[in-house]
Protein backbone atom coordinates (compact mmCIF):
# COMPACT_ATOMS: atom_id res chain seq x y z
CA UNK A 1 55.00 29.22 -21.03
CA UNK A 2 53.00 26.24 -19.56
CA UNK A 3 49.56 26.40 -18.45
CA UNK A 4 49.41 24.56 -15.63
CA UNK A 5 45.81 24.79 -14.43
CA UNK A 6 42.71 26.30 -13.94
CA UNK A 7 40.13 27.00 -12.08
CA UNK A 8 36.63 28.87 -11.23
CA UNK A 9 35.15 29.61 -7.93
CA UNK A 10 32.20 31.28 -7.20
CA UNK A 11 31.58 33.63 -4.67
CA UNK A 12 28.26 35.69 -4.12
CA UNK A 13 27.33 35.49 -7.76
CA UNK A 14 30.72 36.88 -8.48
CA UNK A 15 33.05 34.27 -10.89
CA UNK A 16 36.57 33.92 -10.28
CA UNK A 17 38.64 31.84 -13.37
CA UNK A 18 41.99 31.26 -12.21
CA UNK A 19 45.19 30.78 -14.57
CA UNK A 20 48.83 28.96 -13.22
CA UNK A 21 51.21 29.16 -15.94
CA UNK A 22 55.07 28.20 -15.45
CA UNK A 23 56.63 30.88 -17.48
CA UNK A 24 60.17 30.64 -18.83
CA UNK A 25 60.75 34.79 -19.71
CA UNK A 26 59.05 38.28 -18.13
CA UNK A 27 58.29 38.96 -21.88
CA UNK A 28 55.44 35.91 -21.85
CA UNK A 29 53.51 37.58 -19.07
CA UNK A 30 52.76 40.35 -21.39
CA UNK A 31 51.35 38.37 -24.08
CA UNK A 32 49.30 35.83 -21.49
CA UNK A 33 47.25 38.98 -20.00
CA UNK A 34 46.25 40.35 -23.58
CA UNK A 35 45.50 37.00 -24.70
CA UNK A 36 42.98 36.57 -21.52
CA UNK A 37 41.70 40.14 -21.92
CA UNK A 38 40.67 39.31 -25.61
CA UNK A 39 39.15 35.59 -23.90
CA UNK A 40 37.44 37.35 -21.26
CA UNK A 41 36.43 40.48 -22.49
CA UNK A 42 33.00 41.12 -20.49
CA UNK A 43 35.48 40.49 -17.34
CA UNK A 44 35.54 43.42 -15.24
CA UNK A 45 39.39 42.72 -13.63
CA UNK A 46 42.21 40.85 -14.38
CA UNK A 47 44.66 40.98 -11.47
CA UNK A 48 47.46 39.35 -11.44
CA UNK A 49 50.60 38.02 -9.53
CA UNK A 50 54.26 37.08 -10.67
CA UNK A 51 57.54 36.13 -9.66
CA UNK A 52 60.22 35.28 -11.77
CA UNK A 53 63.52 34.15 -10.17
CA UNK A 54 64.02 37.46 -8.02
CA UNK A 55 61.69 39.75 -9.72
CA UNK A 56 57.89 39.93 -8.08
CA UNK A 57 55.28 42.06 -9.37
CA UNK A 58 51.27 42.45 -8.71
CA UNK A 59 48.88 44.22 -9.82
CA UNK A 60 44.90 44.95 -8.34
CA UNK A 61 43.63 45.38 -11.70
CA UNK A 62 41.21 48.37 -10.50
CA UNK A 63 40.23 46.45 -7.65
CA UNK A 64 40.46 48.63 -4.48
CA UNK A 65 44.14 48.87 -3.27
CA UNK A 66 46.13 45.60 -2.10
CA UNK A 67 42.63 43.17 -2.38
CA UNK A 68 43.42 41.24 -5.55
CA UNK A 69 47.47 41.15 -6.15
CA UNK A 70 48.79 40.95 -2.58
CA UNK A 71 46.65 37.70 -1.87
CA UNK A 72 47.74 36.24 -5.31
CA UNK A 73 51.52 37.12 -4.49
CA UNK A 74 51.23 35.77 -0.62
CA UNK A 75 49.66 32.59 -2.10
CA UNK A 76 53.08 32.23 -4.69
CA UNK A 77 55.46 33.19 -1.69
CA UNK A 78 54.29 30.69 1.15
CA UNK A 79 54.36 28.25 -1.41
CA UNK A 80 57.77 29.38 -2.30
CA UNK A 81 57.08 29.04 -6.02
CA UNK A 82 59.27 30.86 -8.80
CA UNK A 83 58.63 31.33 -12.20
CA UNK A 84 55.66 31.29 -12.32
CA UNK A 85 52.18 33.46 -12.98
CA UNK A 86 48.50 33.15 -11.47
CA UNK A 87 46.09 35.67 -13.10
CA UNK A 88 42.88 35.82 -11.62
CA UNK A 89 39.67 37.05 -14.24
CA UNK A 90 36.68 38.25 -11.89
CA UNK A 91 33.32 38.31 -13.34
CA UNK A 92 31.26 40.72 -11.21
CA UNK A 93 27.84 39.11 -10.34
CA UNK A 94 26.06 42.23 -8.97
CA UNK A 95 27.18 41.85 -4.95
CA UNK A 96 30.09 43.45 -3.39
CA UNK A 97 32.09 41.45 -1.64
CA UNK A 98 34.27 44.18 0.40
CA UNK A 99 37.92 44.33 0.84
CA UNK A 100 37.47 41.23 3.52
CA UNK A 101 35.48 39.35 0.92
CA UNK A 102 37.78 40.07 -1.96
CA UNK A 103 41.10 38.93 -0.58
CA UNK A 104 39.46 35.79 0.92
CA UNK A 105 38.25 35.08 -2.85
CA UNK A 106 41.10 35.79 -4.77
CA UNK A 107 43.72 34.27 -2.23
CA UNK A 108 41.51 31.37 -1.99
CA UNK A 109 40.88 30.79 -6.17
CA UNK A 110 45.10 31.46 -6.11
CA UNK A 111 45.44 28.40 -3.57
CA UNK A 112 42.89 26.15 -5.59
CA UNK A 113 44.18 27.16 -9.13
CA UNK A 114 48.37 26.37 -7.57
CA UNK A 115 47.53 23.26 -5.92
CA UNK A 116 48.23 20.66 -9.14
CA UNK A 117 52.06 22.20 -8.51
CA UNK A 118 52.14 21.59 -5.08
CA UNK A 119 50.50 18.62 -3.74
């Protein structure tokens, strides 16, 4: 595994640290996310994309249904990117954001934090 890049944005108080890593097995993803729990462990969510040669995978992390992982994924697909992971640790800073507000954020902290790949 590579870490490619990072990133934070901040939206309404809310802090969103973005990871890229170029992974080279499924069995690193599992040992990235518990290293960034343990690194970020007042984080309230860690959602997560993936997509390893033909295997995808997302998760929402507790965030309502389809806000966090499908923006992350849709981000990797249009930029037709394989092997590789972008996990996405929100800080909550007190304002909801809304399903609207949440997959603008976390699609747009999964564009900023891929760019370094694809420009």
């Amino acid at each position: 595994m590579i870490l490619l890049n990072t990133v934070i944005l901040e939206v309404k108080k809310s802090k969103f640290v973005g990871y890229y890593y170029k992974i080279d097995s499924i069995e690193e993803i599992e040992s990235i996310l518990v290293s960034l729990k343990k690194a970020h462990k007042k984080a309230r969510h860690l959602p997560y994309a993936y997509k390893f040669g033909s295997m995808l995978k997302k998760s929402d992390d507790k965030e309502p249904t389809n806000t966090a992982g499908v923006p992350i994924l849709n981000i990797i697909e249009k930029k037709q990117m394989d092997n590789v992971l972008i996990v996405i640790v929100r800080y909550f800073g007190g304002v909801k954001l809304g399903a609207g507000g949440l997959i603008r954020s976390y699609g747009k902290c999964a564009n900023l934090v891929s760019e370094k790949e694809n420009r």
